[in-house]
PDB file of N, CA and C in Angstrom:
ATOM      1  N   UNK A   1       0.024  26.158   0.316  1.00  0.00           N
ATOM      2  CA  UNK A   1      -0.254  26.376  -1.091  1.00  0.00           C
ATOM      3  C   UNK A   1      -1.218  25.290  -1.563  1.00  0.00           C
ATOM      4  N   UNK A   2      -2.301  25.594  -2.651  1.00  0.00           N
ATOM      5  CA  UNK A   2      -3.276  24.527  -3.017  1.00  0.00           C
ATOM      6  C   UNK A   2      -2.931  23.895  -4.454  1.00  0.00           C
ATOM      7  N   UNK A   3      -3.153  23.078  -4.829  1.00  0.00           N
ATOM      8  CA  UNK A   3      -3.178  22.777  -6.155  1.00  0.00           C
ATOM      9  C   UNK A   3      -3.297  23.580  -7.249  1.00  0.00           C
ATOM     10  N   UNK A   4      -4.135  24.103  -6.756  1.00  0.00           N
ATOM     11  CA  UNK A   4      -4.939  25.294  -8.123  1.00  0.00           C
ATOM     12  C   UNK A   4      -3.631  26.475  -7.959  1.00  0.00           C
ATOM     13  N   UNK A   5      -2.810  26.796  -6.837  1.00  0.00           N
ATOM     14  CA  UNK A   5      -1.957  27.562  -6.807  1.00  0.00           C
ATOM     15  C   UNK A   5      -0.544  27.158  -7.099  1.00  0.00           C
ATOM     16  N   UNK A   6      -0.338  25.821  -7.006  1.00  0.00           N
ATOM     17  CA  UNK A   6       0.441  25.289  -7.724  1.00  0.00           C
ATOM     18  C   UNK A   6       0.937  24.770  -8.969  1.00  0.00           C
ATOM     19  N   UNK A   7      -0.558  24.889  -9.353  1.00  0.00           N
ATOM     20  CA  UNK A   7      -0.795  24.571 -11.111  1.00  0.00           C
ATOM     21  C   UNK A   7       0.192  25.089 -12.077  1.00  0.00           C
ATOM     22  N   UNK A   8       0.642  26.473 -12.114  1.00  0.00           N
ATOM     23  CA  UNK A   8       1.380  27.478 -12.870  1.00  0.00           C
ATOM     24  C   UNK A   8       2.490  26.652 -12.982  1.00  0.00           C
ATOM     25  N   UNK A   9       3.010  26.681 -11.428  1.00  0.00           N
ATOM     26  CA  UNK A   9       4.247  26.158 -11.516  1.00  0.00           C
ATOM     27  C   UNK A   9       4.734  24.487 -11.967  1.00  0.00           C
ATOM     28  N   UNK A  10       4.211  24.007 -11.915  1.00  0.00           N
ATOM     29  CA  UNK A  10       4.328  22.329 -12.390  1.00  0.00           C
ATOM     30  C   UNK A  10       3.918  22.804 -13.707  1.00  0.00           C
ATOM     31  N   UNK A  11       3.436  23.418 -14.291  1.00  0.00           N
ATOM     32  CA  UNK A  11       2.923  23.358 -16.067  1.00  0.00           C
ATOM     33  C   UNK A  11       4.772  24.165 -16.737  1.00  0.00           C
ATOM     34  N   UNK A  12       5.045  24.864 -15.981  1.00  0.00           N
ATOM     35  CA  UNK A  12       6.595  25.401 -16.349  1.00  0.00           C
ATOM     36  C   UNK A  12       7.440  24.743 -16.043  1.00  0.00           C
ATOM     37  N   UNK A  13       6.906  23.148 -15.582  1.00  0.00           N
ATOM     38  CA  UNK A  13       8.582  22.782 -15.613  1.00  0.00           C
ATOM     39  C   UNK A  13       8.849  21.742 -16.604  1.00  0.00           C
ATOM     40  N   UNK A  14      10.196  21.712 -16.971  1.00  0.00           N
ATOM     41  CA  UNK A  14      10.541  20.865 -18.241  1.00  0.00           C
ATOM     42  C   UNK A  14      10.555  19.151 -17.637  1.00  0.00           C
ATOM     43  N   UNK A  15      10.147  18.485 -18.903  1.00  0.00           N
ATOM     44  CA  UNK A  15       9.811  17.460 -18.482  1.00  0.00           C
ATOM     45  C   UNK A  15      11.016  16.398 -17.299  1.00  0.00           C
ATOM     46  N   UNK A  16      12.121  16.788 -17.190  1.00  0.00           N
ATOM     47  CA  UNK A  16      12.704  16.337 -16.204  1.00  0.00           C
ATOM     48  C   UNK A  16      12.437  16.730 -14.677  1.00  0.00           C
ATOM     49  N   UNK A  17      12.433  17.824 -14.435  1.00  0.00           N
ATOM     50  CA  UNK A  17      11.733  18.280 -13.536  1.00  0.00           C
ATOM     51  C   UNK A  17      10.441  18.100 -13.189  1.00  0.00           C
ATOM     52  N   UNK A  18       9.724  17.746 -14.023  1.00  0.00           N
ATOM     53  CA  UNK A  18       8.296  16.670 -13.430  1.00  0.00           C
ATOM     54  C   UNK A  18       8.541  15.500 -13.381  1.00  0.00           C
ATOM     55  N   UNK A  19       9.703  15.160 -13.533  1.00  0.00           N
ATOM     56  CA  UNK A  19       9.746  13.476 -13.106  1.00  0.00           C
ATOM     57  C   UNK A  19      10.556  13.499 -11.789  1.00  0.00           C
ATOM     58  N   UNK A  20      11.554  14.822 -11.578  1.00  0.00           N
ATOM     59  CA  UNK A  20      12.438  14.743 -10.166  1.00  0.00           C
ATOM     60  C   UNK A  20      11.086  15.004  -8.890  1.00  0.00           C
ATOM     61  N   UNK A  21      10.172  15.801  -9.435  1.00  0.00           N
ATOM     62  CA  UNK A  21       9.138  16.262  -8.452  1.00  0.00           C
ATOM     63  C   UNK A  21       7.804  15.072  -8.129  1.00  0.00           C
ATOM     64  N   UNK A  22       7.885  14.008  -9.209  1.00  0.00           N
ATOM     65  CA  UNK A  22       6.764  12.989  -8.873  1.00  0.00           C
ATOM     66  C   UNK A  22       7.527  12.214  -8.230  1.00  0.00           C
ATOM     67  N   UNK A  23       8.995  12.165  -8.308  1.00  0.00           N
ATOM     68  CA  UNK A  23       9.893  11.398  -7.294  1.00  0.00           C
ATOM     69  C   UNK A  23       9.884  11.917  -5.816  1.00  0.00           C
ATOM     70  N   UNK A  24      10.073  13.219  -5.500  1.00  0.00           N
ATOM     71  CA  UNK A  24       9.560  13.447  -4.431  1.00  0.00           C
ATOM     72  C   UNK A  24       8.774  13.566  -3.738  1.00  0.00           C
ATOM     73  N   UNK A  25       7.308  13.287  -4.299  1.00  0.00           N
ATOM     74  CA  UNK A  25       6.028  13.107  -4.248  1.00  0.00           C
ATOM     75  C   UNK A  25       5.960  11.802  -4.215  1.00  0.00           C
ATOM     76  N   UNK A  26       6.055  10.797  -4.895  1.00  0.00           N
ATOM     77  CA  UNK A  26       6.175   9.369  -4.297  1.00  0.00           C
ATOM     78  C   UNK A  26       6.750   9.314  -3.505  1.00  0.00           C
ATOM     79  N   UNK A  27       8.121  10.032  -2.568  1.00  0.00           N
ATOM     80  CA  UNK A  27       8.824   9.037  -1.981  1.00  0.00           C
ATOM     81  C   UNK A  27       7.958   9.728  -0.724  1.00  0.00           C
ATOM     82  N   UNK A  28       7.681  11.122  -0.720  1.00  0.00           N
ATOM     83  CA  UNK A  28       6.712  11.256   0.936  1.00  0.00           C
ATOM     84  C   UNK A  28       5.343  10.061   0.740  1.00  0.00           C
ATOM     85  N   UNK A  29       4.591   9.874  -0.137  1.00  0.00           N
ATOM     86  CA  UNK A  29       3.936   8.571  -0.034  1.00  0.00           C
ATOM     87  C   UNK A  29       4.248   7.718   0.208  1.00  0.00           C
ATOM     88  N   UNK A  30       5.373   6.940  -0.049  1.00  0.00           N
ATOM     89  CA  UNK A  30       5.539   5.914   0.673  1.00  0.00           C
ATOM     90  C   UNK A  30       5.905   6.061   2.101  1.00  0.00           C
ATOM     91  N   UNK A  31       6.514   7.155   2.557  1.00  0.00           N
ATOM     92  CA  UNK A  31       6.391   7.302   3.711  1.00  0.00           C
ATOM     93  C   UNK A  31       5.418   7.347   4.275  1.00  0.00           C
ATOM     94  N   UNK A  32       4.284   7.843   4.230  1.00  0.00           N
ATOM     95  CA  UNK A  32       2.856   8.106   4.726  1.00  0.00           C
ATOM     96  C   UNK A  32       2.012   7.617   4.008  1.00  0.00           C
ATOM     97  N   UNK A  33       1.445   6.228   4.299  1.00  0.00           N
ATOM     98  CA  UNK A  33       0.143   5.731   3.093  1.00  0.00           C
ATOM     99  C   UNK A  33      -0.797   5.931   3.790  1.00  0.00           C
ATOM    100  N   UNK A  34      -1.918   6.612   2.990  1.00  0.00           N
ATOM    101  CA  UNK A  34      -3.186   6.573   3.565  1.00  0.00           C
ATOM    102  C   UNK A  34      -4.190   5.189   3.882  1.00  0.00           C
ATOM    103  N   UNK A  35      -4.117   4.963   5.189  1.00  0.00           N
ATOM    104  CA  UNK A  35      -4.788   3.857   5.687  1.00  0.00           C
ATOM    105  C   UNK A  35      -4.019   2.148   5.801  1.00  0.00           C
ATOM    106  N   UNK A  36      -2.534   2.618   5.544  1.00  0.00           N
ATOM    107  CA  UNK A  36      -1.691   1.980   5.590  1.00  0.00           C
ATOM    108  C   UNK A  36      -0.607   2.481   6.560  1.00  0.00           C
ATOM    109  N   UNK A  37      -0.015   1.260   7.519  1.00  0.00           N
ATOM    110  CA  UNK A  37       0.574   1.627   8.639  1.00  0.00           C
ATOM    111  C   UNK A  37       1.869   0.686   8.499  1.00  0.00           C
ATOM    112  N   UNK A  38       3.183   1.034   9.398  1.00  0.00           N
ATOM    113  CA  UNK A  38       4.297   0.586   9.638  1.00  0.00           C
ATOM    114  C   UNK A  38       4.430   0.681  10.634  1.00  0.00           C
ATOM    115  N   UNK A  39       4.492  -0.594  11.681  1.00  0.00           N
ATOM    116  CA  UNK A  39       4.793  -0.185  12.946  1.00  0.00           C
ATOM    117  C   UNK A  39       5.575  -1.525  13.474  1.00  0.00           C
ATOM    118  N   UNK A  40       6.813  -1.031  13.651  1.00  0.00           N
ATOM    119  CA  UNK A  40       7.882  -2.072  14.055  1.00  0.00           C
ATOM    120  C   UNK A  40       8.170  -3.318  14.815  1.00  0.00           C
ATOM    121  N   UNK A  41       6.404  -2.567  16.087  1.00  0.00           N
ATOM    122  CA  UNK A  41       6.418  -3.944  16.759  1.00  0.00           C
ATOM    123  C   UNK A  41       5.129  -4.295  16.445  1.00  0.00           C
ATOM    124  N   UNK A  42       4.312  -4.047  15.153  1.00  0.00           N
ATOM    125  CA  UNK A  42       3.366  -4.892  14.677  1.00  0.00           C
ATOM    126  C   UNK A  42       3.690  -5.660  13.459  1.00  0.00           C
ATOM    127  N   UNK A  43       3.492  -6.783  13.833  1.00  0.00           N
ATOM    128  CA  UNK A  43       3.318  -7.692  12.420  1.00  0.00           C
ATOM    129  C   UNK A  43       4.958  -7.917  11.946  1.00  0.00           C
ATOM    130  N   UNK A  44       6.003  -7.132  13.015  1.00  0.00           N
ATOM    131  CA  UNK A  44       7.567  -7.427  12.162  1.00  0.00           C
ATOM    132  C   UNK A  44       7.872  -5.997  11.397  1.00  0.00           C
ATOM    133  N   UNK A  45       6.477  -5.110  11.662  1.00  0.00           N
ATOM    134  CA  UNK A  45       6.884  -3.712  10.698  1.00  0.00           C
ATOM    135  C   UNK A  45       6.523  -3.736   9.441  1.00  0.00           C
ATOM    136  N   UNK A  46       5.773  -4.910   9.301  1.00  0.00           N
ATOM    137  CA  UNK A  46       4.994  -5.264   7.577  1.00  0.00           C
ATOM    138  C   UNK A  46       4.133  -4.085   7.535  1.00  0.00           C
ATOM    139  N   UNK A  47       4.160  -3.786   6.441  1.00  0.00           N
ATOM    140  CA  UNK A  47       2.581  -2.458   6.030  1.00  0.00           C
ATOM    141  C   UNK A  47       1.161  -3.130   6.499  1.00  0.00           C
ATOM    142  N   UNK A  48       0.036  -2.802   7.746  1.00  0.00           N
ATOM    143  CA  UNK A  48      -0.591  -3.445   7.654  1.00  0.00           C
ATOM    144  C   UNK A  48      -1.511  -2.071   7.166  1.00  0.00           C
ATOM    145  N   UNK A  49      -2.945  -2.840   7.810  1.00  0.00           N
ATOM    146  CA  UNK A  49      -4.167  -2.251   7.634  1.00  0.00           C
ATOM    147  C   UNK A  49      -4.061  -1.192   8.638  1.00  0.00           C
ATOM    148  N   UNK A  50      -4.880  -0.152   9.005  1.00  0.00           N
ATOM    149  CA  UNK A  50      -4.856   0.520  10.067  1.00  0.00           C
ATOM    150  C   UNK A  50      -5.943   0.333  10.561  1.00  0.00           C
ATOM    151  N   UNK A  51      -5.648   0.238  12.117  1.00  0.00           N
ATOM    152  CA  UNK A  51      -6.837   0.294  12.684  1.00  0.00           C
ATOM    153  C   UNK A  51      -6.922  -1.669  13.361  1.00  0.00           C
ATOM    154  N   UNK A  52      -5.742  -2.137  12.838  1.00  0.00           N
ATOM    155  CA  UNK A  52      -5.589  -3.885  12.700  1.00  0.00           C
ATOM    156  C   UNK A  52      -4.442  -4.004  12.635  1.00  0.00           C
ATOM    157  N   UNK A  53      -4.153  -5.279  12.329  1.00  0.00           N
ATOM    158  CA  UNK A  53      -2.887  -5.702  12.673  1.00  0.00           C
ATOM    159  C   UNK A  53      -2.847  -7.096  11.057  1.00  0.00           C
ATOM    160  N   UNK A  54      -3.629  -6.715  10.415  1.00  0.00           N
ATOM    161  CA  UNK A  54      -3.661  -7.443   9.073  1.00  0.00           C
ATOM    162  C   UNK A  54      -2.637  -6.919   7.870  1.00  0.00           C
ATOM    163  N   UNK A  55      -1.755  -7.872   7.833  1.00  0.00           N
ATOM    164  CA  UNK A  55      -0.598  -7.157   7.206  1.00  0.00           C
ATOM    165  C   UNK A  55      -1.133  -7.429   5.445  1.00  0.00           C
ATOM    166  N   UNK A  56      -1.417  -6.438   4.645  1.00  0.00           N
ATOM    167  CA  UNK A  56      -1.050  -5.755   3.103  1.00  0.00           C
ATOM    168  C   UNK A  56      -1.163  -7.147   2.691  1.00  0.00           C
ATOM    169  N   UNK A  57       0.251  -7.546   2.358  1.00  0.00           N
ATOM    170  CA  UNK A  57       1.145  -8.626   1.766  1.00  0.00           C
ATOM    171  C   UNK A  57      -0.141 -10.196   2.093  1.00  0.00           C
ATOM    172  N   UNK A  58      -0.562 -10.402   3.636  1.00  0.00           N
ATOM    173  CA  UNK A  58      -1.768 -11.215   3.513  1.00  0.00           C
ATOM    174  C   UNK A  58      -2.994 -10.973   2.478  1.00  0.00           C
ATOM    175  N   UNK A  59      -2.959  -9.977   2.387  1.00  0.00           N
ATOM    176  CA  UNK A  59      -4.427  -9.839   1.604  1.00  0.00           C
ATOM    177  C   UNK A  59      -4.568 -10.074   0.063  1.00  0.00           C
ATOM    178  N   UNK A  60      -2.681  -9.169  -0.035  1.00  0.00           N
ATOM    179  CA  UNK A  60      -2.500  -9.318  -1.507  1.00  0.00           C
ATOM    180  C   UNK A  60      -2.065 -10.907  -1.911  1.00  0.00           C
ATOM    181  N   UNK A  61      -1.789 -11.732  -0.983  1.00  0.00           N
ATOM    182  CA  UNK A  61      -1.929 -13.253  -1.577  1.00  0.00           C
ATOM    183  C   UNK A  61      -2.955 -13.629  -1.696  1.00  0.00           C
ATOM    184  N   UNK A  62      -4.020 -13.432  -0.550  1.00  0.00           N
ATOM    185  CA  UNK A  62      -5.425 -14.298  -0.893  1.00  0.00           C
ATOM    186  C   UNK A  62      -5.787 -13.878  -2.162  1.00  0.00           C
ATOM    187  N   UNK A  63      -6.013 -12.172  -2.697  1.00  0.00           N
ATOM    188  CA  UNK A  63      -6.117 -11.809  -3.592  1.00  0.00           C
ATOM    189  C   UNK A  63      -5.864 -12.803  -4.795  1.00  0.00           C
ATOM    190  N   UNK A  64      -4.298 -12.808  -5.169  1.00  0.00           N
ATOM    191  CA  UNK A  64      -3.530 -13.966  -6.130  1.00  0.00           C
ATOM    192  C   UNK A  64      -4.175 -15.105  -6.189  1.00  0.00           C
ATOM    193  N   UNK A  65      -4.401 -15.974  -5.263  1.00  0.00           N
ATOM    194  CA  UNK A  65      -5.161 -16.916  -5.224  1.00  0.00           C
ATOM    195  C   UNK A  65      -6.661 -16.784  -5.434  1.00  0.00           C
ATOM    196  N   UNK A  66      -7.254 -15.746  -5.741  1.00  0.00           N
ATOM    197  CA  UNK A  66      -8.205 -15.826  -6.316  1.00  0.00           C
ATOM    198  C   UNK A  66      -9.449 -15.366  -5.857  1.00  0.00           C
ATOM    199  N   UNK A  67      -9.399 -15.145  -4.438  1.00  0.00           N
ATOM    200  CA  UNK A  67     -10.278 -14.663  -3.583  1.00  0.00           C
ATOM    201  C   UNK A  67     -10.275 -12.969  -3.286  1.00  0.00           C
ATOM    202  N   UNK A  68     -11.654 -13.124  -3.798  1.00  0.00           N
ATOM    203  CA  UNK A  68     -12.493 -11.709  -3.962  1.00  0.00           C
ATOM    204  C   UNK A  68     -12.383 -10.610  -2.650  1.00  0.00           C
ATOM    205  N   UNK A  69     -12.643  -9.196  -3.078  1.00  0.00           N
ATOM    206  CA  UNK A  69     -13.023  -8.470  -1.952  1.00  0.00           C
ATOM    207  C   UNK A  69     -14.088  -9.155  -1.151  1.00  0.00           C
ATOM    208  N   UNK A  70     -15.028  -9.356  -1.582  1.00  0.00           N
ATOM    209  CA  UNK A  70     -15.914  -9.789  -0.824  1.00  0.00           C
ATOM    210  C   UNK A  70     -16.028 -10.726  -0.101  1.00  0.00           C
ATOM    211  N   UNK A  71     -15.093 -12.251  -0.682  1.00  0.00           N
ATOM    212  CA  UNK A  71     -14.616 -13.069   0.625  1.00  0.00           C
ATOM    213  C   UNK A  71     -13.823 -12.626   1.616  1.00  0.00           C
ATOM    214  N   UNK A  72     -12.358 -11.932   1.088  1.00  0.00           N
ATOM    215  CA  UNK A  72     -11.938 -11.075   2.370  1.00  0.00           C
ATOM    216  C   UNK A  72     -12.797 -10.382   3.172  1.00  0.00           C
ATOM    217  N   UNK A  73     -13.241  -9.324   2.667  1.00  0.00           N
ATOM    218  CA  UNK A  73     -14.344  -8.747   3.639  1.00  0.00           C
ATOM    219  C   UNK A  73     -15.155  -9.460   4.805  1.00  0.00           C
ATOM    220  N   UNK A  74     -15.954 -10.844   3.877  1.00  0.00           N
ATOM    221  CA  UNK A  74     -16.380 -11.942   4.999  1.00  0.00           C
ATOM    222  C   UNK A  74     -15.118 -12.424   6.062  1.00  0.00           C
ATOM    223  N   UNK A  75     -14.029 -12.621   5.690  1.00  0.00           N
ATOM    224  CA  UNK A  75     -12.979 -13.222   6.468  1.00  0.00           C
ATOM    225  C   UNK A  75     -12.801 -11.872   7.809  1.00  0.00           C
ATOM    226  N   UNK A  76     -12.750 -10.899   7.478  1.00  0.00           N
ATOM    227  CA  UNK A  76     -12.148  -9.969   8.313  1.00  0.00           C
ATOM    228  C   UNK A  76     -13.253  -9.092   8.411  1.00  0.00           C
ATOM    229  N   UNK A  77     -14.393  -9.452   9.800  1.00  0.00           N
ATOM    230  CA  UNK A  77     -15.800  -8.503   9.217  1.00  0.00           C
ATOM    231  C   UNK A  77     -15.132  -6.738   9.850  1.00  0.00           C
ATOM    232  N   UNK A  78     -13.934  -6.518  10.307  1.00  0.00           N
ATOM    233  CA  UNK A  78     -13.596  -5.889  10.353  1.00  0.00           C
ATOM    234  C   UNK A  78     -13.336  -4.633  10.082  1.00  0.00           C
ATOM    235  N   UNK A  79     -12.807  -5.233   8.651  1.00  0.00           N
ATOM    236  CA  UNK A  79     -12.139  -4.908   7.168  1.00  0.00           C
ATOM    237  C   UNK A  79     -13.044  -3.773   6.486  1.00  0.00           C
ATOM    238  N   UNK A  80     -13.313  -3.076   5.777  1.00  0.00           N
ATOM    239  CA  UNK A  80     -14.111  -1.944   5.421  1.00  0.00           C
ATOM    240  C   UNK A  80     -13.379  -2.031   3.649  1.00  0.00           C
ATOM    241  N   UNK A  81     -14.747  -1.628   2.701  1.00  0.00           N
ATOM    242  CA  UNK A  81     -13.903  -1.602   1.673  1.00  0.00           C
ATOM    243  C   UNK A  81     -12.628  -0.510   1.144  1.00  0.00           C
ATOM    244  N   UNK A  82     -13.043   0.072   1.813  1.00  0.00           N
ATOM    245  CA  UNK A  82     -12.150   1.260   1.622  1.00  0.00           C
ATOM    246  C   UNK A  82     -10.426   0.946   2.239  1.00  0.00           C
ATOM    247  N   UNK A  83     -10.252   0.006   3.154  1.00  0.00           N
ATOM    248  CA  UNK A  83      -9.323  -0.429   3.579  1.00  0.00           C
ATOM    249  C   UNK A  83      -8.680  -1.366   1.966  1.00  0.00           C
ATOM    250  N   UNK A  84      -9.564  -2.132   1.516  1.00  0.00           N
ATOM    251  CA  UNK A  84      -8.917  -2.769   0.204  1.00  0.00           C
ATOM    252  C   UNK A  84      -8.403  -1.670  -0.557  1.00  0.00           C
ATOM    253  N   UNK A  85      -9.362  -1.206  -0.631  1.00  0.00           N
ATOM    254  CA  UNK A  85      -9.085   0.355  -2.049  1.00  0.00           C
ATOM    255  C   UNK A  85      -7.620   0.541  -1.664  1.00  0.00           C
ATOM    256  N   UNK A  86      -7.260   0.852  -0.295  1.00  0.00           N
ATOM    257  CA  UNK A  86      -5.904   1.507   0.024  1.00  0.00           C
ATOM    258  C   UNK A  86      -5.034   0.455   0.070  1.00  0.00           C
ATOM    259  N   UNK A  87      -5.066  -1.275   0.177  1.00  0.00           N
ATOM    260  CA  UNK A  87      -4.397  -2.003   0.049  1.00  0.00           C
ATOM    261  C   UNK A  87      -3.665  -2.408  -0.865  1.00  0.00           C
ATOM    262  N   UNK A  88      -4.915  -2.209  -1.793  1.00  0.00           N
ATOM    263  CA  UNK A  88      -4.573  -2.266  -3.409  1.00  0.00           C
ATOM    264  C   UNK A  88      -3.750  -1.532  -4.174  1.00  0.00           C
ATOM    265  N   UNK A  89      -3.966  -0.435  -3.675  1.00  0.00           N
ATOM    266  CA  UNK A  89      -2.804   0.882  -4.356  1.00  0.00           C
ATOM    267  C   UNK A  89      -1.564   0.582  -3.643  1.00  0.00           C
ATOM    268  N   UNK A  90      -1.380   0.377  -2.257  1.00  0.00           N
ATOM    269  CA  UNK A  90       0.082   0.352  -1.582  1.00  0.00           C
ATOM    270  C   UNK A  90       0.423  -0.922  -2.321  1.00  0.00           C
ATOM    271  N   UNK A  91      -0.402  -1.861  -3.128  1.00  0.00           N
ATOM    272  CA  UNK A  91       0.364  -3.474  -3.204  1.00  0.00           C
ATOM    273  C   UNK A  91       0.854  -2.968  -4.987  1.00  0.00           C
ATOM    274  N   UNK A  92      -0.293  -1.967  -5.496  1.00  0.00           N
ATOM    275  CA  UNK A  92       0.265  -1.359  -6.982  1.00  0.00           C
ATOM    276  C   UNK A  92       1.799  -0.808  -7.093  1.00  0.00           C
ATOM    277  N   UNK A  93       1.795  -0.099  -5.909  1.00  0.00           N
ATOM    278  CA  UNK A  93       2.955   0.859  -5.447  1.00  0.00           C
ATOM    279  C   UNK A  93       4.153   0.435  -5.032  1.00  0.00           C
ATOM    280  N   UNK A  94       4.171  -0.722  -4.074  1.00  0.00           N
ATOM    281  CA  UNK A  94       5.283  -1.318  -3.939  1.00  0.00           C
ATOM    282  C   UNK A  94       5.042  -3.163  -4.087  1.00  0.00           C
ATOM    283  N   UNK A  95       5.473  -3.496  -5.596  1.00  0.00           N
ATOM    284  CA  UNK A  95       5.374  -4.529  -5.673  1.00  0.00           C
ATOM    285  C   UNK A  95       6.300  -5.752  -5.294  1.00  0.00           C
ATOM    286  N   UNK A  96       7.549  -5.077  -5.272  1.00  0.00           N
ATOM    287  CA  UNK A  96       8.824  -5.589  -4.777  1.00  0.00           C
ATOM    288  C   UNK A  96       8.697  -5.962  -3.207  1.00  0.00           C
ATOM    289  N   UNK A  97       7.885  -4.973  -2.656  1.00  0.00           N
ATOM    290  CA  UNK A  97       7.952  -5.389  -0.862  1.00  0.00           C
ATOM    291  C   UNK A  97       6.566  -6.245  -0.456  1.00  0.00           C
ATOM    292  N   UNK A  98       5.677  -6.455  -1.446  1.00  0.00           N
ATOM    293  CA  UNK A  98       4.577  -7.276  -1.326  1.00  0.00           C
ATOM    294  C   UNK A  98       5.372  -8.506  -1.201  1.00  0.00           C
ATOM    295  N   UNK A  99       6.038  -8.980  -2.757  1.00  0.00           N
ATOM    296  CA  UNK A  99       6.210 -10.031  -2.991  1.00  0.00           C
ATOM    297  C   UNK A  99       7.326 -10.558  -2.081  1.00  0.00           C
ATOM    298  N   UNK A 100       8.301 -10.095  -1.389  1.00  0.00           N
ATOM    299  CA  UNK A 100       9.366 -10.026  -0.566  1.00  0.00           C
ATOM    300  C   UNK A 100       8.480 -10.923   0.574  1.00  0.00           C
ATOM    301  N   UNK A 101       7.500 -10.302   1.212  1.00  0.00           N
ATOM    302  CA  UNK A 101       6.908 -10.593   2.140  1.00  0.00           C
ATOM    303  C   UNK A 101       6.275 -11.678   2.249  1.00  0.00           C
ATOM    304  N   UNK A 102       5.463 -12.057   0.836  1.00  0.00           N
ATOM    305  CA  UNK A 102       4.603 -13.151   0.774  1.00  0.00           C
ATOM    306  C   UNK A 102       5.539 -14.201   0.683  1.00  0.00           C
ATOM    307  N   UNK A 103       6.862 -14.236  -0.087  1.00  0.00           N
ATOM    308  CA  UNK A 103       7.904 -15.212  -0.313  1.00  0.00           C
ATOM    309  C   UNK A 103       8.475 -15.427   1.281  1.00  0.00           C
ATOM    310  N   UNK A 104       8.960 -14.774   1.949  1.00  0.00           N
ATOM    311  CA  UNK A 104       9.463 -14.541   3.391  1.00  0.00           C
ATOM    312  C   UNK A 104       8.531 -15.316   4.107  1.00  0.00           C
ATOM    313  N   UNK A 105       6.714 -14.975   4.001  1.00  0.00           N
ATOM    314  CA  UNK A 105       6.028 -15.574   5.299  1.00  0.00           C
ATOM    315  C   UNK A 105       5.565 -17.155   4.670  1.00  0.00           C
ATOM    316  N   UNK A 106       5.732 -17.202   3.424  1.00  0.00           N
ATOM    317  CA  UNK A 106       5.828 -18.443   2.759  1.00  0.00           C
ATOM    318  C   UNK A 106       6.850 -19.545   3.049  1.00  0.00           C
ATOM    319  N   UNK A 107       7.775 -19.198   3.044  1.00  0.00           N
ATOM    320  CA  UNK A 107       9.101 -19.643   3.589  1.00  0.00           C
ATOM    321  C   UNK A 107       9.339 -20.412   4.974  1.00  0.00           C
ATOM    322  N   UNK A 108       8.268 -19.321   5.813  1.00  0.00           N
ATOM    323  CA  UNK A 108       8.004 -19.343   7.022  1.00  0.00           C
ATOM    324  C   UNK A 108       6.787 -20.445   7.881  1.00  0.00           C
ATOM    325  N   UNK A 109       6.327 -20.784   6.580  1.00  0.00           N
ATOM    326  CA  UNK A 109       5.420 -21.905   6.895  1.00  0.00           C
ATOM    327  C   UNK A 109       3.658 -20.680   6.701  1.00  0.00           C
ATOM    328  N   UNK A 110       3.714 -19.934   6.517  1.00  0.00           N
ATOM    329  CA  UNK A 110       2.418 -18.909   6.566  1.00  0.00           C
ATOM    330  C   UNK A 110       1.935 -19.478   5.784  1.00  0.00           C
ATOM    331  N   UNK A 111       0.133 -19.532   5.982  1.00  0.00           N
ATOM    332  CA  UNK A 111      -0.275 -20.089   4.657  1.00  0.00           C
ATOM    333  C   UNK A 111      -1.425 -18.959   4.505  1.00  0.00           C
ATOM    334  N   UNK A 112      -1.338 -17.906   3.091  1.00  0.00           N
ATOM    335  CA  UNK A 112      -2.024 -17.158   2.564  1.00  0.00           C
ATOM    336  C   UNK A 112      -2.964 -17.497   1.657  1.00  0.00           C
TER     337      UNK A 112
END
């Protein structure tokens, strides 16, 4: 089914029912982020980058501290902007497991 064929039906439902259905729609996103990966024996299973092994939660500290896409980018010539774009939304999305992480690898002696 496409959007445009789904349209009808999301415009008929009462406003609780568009909030049970963006709940189930977020929660398969967080299962599946685009360009964002979970993999148990990378990084500890942190959300990284795909395609790398640069975990989210790193980027979103340098970020905090002040440093630009574009220095990351220099840091990781790797890195593609489009990889931020998707970093940025998974760090919008789950802010609780960013900060978990950065506190955890902080803890840990990591320096972001």
């Amino acid at each position: 089914m496409t959007i445009k064929e789904l349209e009808p039906y999301l415009k008929a439902l009462t406003p609780s029912e568009k909030a049970q259905a963006l709940q189930v729609i977020f929660a398969e996103l967080s299962a599946s982020w685009p360009g964002i990966e979970k993999n148990p024996e990378v990084c500890g299973g942190d959300a990284c980058i795909v395609r790398t092994r640069i975990p989210v939660w790193l980027l979103a500290a340098w970020r905090r501290n002040g440093w630009s896409d574009q220095e990351i980018l220099a840091q990781y010539p790797t890195l593609r902007p489009g990889d931020l774009t998707n970093a940025w939304a998974y760090v919008s999305t789950h802010p609780s497991e960013i900060d978990s992480a950065i506190r955890d690898n902080d803890e840990d002696g990591v320096e972001a």
